[in-house]
PDB file of N, CA and C in Angstrom:
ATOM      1  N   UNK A   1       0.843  -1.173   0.000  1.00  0.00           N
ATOM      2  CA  UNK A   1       0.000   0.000   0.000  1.00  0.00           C
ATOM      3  C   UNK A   1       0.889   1.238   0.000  1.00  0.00           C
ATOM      4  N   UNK A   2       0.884   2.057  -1.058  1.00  0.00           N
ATOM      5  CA  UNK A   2       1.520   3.272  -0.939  1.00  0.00           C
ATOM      6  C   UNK A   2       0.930   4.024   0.175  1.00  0.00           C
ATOM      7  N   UNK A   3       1.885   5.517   0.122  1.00  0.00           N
ATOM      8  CA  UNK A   3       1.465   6.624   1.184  1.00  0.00           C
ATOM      9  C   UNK A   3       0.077   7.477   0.643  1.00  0.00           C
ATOM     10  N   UNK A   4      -0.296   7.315  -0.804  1.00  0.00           N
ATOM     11  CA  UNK A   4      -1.244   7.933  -1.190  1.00  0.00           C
ATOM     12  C   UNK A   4      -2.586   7.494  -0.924  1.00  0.00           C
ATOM     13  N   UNK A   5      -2.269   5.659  -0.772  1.00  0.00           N
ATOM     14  CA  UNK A   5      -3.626   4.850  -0.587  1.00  0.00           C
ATOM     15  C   UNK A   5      -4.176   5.488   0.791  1.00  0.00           C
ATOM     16  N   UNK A   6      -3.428   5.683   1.327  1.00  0.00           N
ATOM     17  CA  UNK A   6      -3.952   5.993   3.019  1.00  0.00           C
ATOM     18  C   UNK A   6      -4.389   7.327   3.246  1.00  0.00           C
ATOM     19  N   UNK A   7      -4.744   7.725   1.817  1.00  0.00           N
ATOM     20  CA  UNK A   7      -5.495   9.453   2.124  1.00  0.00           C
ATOM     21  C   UNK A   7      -6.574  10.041   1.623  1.00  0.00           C
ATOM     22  N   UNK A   8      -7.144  10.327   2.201  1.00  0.00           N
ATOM     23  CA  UNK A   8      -8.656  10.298   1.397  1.00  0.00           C
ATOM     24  C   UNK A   8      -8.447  11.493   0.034  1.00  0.00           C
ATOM     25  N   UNK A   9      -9.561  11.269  -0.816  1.00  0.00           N
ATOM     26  CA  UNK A   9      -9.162  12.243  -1.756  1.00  0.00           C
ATOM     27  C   UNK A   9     -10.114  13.524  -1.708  1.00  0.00           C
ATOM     28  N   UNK A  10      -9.677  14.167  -0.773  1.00  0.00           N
ATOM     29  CA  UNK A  10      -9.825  15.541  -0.313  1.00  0.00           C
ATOM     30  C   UNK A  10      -8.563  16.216   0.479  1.00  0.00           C
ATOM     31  N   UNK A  11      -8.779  17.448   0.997  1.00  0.00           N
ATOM     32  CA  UNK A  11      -7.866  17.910   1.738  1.00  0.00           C
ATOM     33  C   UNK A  11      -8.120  17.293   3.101  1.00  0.00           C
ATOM     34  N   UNK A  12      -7.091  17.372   4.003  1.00  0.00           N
ATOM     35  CA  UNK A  12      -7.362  16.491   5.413  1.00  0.00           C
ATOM     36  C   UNK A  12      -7.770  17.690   6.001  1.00  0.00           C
ATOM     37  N   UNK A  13      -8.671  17.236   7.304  1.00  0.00           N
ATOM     38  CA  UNK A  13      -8.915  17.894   8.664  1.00  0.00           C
ATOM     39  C   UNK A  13      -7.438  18.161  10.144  1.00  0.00           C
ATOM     40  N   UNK A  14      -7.865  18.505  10.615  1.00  0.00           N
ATOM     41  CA  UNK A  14      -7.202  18.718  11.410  1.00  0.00           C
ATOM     42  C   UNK A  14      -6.856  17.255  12.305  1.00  0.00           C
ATOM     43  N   UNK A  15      -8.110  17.343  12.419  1.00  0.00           N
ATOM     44  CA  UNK A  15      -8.435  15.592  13.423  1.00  0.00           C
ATOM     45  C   UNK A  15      -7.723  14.334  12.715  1.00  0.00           C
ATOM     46  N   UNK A  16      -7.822  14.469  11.088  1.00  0.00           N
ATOM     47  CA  UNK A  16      -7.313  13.408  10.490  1.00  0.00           C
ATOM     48  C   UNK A  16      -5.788  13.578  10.503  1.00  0.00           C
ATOM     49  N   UNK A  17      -5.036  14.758  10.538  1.00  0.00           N
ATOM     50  CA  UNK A  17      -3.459  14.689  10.622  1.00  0.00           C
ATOM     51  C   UNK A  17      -2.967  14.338  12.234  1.00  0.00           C
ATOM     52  N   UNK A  18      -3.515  15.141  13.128  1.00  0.00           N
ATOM     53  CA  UNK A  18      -3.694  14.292  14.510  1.00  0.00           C
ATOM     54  C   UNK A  18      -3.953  12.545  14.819  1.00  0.00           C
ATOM     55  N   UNK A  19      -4.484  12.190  13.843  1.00  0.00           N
ATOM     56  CA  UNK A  19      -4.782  10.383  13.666  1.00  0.00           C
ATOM     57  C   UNK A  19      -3.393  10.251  13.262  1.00  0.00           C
ATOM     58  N   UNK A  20      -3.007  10.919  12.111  1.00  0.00           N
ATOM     59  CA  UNK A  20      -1.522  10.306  11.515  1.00  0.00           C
ATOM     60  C   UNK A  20      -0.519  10.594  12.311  1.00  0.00           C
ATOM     61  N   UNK A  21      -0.239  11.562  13.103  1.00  0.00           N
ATOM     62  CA  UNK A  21       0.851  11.277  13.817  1.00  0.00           C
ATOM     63  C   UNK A  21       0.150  10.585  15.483  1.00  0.00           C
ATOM     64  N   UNK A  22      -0.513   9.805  15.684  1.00  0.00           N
ATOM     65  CA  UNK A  22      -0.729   8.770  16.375  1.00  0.00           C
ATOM     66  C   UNK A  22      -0.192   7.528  15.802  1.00  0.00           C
ATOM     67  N   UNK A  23      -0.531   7.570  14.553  1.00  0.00           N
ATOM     68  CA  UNK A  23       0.100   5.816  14.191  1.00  0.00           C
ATOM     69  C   UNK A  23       0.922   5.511  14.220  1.00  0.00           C
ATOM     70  N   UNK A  24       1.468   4.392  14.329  1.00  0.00           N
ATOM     71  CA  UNK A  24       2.781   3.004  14.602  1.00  0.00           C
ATOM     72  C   UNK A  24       3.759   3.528  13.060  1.00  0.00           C
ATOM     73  N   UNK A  25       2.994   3.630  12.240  1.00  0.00           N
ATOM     74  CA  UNK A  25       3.733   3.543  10.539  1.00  0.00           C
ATOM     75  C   UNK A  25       4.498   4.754  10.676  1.00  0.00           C
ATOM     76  N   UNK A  26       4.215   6.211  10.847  1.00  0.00           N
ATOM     77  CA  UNK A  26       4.441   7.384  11.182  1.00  0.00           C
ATOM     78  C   UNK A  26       5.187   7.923  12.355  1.00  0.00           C
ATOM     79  N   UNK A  27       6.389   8.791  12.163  1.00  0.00           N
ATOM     80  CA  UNK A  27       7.127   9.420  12.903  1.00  0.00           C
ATOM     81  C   UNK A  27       6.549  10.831  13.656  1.00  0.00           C
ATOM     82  N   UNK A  28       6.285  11.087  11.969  1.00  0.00           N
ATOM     83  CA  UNK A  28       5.873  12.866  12.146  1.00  0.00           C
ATOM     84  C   UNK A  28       4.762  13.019  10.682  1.00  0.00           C
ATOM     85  N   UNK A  29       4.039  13.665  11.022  1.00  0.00           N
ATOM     86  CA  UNK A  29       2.299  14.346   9.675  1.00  0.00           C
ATOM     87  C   UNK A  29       2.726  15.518  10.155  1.00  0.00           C
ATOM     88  N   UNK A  30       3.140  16.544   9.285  1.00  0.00           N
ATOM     89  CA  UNK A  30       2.908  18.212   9.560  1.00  0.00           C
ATOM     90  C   UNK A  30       2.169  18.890   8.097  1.00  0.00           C
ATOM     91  N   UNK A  31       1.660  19.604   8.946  1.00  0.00           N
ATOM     92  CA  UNK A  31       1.139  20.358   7.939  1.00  0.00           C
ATOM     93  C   UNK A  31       2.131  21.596   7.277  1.00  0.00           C
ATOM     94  N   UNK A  32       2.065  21.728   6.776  1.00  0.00           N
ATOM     95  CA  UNK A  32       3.314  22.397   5.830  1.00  0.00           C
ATOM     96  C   UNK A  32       2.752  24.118   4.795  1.00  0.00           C
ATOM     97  N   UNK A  33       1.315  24.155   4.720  1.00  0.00           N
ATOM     98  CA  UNK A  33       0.537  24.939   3.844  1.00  0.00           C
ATOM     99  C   UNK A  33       0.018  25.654   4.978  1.00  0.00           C
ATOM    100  N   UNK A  34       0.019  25.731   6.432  1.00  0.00           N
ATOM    101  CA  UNK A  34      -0.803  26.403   7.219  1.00  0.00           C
ATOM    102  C   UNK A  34      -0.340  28.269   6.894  1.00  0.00           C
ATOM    103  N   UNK A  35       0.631  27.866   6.716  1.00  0.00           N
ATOM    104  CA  UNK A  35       1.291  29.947   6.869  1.00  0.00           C
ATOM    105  C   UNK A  35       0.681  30.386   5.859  1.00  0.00           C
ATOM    106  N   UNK A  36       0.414  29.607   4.207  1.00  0.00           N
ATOM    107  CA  UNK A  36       0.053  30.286   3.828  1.00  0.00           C
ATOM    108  C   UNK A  36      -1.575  30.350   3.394  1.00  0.00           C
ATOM    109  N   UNK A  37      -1.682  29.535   4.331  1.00  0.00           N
ATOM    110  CA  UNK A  37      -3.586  30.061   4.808  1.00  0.00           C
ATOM    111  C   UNK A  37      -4.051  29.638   5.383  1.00  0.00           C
ATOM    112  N   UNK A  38      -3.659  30.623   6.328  1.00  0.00           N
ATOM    113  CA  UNK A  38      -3.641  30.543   7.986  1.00  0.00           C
ATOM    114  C   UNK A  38      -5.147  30.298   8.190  1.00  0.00           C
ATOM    115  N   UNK A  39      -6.237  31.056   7.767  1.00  0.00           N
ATOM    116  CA  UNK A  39      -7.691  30.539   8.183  1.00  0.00           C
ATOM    117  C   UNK A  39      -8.296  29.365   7.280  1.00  0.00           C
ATOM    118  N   UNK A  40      -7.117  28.578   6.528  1.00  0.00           N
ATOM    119  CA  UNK A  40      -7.878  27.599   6.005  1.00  0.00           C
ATOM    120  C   UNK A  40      -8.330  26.493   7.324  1.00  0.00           C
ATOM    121  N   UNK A  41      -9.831  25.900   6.874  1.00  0.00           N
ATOM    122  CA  UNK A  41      -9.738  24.130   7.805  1.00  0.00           C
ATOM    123  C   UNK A  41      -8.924  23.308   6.906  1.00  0.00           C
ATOM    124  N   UNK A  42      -8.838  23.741   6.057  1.00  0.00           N
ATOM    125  CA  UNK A  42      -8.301  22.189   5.434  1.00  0.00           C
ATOM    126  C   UNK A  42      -6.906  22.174   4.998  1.00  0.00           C
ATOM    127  N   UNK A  43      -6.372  20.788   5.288  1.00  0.00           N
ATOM    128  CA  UNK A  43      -4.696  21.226   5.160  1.00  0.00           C
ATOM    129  C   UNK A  43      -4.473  20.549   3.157  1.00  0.00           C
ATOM    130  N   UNK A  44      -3.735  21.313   2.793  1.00  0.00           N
ATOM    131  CA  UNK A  44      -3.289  20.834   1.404  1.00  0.00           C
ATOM    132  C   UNK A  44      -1.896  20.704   1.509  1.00  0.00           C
ATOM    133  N   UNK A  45      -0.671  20.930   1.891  1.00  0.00           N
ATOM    134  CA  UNK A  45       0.407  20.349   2.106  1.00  0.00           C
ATOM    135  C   UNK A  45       0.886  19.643   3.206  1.00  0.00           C
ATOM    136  N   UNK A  46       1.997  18.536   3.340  1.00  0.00           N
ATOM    137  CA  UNK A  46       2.086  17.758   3.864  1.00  0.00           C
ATOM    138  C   UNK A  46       3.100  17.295   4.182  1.00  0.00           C
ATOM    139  N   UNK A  47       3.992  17.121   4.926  1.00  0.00           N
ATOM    140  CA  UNK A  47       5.370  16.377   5.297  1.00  0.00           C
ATOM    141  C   UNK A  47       4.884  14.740   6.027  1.00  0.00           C
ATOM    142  N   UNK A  48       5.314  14.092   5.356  1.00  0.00           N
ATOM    143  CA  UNK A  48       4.920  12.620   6.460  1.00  0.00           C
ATOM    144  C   UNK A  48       6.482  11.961   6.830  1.00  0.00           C
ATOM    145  N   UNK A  49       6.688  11.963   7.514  1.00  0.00           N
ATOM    146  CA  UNK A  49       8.056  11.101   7.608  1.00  0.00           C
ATOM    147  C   UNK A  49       7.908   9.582   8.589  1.00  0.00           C
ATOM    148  N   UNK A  50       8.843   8.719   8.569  1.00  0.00           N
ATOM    149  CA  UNK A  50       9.114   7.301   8.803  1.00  0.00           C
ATOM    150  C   UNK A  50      10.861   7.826   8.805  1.00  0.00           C
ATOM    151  N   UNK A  51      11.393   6.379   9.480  1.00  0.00           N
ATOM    152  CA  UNK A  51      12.486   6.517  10.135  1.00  0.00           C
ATOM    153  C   UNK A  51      13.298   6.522   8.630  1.00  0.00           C
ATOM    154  N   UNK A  52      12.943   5.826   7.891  1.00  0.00           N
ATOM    155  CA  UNK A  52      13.799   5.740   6.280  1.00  0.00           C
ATOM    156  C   UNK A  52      13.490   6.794   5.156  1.00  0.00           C
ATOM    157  N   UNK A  53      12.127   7.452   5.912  1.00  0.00           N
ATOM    158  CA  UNK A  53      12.298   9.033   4.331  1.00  0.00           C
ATOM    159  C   UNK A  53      11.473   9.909   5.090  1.00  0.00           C
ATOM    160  N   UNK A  54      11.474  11.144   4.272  1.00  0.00           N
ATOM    161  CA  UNK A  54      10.217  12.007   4.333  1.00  0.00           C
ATOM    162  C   UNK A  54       9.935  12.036   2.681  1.00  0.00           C
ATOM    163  N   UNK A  55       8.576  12.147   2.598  1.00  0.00           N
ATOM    164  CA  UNK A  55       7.474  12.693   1.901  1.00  0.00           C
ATOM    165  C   UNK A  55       6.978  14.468   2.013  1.00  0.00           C
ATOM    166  N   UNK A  56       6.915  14.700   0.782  1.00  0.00           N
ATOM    167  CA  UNK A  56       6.343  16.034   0.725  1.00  0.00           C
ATOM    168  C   UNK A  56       4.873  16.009  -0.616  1.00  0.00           C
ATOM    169  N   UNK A  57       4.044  15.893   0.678  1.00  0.00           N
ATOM    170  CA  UNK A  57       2.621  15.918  -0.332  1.00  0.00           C
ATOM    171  C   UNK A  57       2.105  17.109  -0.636  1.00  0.00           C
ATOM    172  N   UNK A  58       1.061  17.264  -2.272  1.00  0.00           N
ATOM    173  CA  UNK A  58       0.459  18.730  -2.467  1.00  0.00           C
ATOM    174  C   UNK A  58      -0.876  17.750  -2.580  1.00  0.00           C
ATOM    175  N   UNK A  59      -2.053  18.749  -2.418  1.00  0.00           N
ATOM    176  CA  UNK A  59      -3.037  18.516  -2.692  1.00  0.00           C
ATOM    177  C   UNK A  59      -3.969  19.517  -3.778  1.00  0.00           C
ATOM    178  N   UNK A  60      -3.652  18.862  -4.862  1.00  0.00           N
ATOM    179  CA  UNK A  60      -4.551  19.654  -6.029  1.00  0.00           C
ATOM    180  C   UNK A  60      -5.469  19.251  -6.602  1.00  0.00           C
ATOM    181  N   UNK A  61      -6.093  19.773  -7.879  1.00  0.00           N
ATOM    182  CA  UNK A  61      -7.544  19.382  -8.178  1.00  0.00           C
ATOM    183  C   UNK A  61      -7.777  17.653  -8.661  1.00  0.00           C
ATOM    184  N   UNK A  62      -6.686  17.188  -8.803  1.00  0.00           N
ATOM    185  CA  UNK A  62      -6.915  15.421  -9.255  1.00  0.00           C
ATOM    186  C   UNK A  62      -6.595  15.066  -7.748  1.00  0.00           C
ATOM    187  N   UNK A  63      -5.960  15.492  -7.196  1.00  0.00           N
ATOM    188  CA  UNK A  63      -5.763  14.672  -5.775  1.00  0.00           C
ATOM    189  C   UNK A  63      -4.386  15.346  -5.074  1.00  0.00           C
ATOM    190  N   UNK A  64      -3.912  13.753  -4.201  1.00  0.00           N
ATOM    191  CA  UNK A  64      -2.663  13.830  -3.256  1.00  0.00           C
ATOM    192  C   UNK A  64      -1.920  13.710  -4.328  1.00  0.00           C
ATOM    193  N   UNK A  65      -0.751  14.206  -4.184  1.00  0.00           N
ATOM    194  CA  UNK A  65       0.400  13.536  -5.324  1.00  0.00           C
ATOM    195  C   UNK A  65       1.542  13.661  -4.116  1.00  0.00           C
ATOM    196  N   UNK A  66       2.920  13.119  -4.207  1.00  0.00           N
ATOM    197  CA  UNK A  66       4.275  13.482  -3.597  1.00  0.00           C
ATOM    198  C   UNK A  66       5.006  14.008  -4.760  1.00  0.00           C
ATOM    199  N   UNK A  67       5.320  14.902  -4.401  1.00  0.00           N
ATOM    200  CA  UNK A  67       5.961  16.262  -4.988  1.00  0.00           C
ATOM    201  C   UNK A  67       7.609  16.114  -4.526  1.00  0.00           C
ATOM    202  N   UNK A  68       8.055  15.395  -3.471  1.00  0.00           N
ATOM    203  CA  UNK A  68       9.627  14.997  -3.222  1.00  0.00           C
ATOM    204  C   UNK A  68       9.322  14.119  -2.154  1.00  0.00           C
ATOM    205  N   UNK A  69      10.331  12.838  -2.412  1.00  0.00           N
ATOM    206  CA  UNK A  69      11.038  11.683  -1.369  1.00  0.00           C
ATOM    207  C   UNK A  69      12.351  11.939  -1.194  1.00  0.00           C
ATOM    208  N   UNK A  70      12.514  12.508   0.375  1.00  0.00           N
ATOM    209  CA  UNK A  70      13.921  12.216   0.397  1.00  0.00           C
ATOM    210  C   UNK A  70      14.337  11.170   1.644  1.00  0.00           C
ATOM    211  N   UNK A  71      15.360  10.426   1.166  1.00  0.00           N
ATOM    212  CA  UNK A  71      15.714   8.990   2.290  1.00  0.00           C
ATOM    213  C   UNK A  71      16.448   9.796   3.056  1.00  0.00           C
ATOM    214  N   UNK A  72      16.367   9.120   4.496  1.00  0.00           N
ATOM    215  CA  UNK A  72      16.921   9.519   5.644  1.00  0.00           C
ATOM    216  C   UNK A  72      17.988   8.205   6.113  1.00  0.00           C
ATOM    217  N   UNK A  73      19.109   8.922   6.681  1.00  0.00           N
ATOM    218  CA  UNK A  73      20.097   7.796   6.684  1.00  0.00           C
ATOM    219  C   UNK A  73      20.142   8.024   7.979  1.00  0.00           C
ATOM    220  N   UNK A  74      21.369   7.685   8.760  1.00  0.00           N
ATOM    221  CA  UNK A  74      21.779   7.505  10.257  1.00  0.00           C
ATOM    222  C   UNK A  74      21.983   8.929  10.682  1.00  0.00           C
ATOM    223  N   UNK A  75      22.441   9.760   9.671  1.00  0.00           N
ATOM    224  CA  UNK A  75      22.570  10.872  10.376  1.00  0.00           C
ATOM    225  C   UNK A  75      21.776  11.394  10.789  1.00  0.00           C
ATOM    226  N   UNK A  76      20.885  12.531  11.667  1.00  0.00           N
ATOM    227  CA  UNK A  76      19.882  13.011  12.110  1.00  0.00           C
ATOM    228  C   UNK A  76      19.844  14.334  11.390  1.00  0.00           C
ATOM    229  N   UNK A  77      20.843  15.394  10.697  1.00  0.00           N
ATOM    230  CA  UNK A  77      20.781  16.362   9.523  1.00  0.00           C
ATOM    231  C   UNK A  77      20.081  15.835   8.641  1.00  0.00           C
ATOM    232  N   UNK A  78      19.652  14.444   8.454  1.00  0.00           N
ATOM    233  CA  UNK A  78      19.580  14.056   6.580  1.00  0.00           C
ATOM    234  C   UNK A  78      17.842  14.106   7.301  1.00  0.00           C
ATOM    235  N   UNK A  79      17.387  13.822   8.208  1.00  0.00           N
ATOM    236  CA  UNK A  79      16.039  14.443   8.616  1.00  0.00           C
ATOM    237  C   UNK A  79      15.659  15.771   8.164  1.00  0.00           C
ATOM    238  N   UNK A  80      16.482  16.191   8.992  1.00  0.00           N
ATOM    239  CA  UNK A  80      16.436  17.998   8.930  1.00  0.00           C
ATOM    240  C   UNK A  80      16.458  18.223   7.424  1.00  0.00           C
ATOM    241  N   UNK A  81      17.442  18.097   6.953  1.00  0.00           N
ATOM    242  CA  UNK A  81      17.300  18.647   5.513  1.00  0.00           C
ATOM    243  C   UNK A  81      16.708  17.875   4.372  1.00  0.00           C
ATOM    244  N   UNK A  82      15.856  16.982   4.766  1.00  0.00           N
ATOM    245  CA  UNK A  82      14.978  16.011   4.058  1.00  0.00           C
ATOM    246  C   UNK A  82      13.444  16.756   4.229  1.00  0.00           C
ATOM    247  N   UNK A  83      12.793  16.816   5.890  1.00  0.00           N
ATOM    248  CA  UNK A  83      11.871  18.024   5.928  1.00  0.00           C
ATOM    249  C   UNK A  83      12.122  19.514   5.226  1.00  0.00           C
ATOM    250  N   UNK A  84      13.538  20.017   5.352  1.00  0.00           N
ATOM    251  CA  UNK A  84      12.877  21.155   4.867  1.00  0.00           C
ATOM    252  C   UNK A  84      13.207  21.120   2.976  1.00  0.00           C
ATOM    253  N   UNK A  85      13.963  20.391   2.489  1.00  0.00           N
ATOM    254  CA  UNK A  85      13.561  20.025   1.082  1.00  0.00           C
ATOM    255  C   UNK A  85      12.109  19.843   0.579  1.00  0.00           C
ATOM    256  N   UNK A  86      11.897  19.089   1.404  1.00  0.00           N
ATOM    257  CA  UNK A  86      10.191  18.303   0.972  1.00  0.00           C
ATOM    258  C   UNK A  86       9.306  19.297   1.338  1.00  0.00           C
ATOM    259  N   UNK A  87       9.143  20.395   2.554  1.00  0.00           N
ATOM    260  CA  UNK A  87       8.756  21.301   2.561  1.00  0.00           C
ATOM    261  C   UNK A  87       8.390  22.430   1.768  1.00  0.00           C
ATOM    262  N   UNK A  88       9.903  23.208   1.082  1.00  0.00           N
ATOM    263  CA  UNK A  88      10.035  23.511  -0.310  1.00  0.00           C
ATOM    264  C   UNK A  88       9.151  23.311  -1.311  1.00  0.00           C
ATOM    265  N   UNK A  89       9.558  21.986  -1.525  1.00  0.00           N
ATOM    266  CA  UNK A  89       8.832  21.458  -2.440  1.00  0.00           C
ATOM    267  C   UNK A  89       7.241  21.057  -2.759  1.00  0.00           C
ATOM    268  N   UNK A  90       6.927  21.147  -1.470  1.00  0.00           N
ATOM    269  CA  UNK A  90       5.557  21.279  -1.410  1.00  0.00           C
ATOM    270  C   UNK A  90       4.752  22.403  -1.384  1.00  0.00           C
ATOM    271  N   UNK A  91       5.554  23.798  -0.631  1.00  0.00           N
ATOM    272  CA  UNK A  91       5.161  24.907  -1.057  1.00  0.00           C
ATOM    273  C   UNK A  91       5.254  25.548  -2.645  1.00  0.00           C
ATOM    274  N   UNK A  92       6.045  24.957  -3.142  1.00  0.00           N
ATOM    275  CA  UNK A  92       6.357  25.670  -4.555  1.00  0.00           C
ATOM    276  C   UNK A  92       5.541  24.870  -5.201  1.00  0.00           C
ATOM    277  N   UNK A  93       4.718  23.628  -5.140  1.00  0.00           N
ATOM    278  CA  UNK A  93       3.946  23.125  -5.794  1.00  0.00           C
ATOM    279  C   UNK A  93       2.572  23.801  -5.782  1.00  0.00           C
ATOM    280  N   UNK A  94       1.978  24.470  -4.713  1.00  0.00           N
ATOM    281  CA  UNK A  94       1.000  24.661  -4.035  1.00  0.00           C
ATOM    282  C   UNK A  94       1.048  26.330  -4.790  1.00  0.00           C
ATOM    283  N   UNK A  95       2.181  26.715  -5.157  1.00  0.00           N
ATOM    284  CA  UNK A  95       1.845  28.046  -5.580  1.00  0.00           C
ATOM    285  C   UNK A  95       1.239  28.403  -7.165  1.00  0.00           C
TER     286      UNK A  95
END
């Protein structure tokens, strides 16, 4: 099952990214699109990370897509600069 199967095809709620970083599969769900709309409910970008990558999701008019995978190795930088790549990349999709 990919990371896309597990998302409904809408934008998520608040409650539903709160579910994702509860689960076993999941490290970290951030929302990534809040700054730039701040009174939205609904989140359209996405960071998901697991101990081996982060994901950077957009949410546009066909759906979820991942917009960048970057693998995370032993170092704890390749996190860091794996979120804020995928971050990036999810904002510049979204624009």
């Amino acid at each position: 099952m990919s990371v896309l199967d597990s998302l409904p095809d809408r934008p998520l709620t608040d409650a539903e990214l709160a579910s994702f970083n509860r689960s076993d599969a999941l490290e970290a769900a951030v929302n990534v699109a809040d700054l730039e709309h701040p009174d939205g409910d609904e989140i359209v970008g996405l960071l998901l990370a697991t101990e081996d990558w982060v994901k950077g999701l957009a949410y546009e008019i066909d759906g979820w897509r991942v917009v960048e995978t970057h693998p995370i190795g032993d170092d704890e930088n390749d996190r860091f600069e794996g979120m804020r790549s995928c971050e990036s990349a999810v904002r510049e999709a979204l624009d």
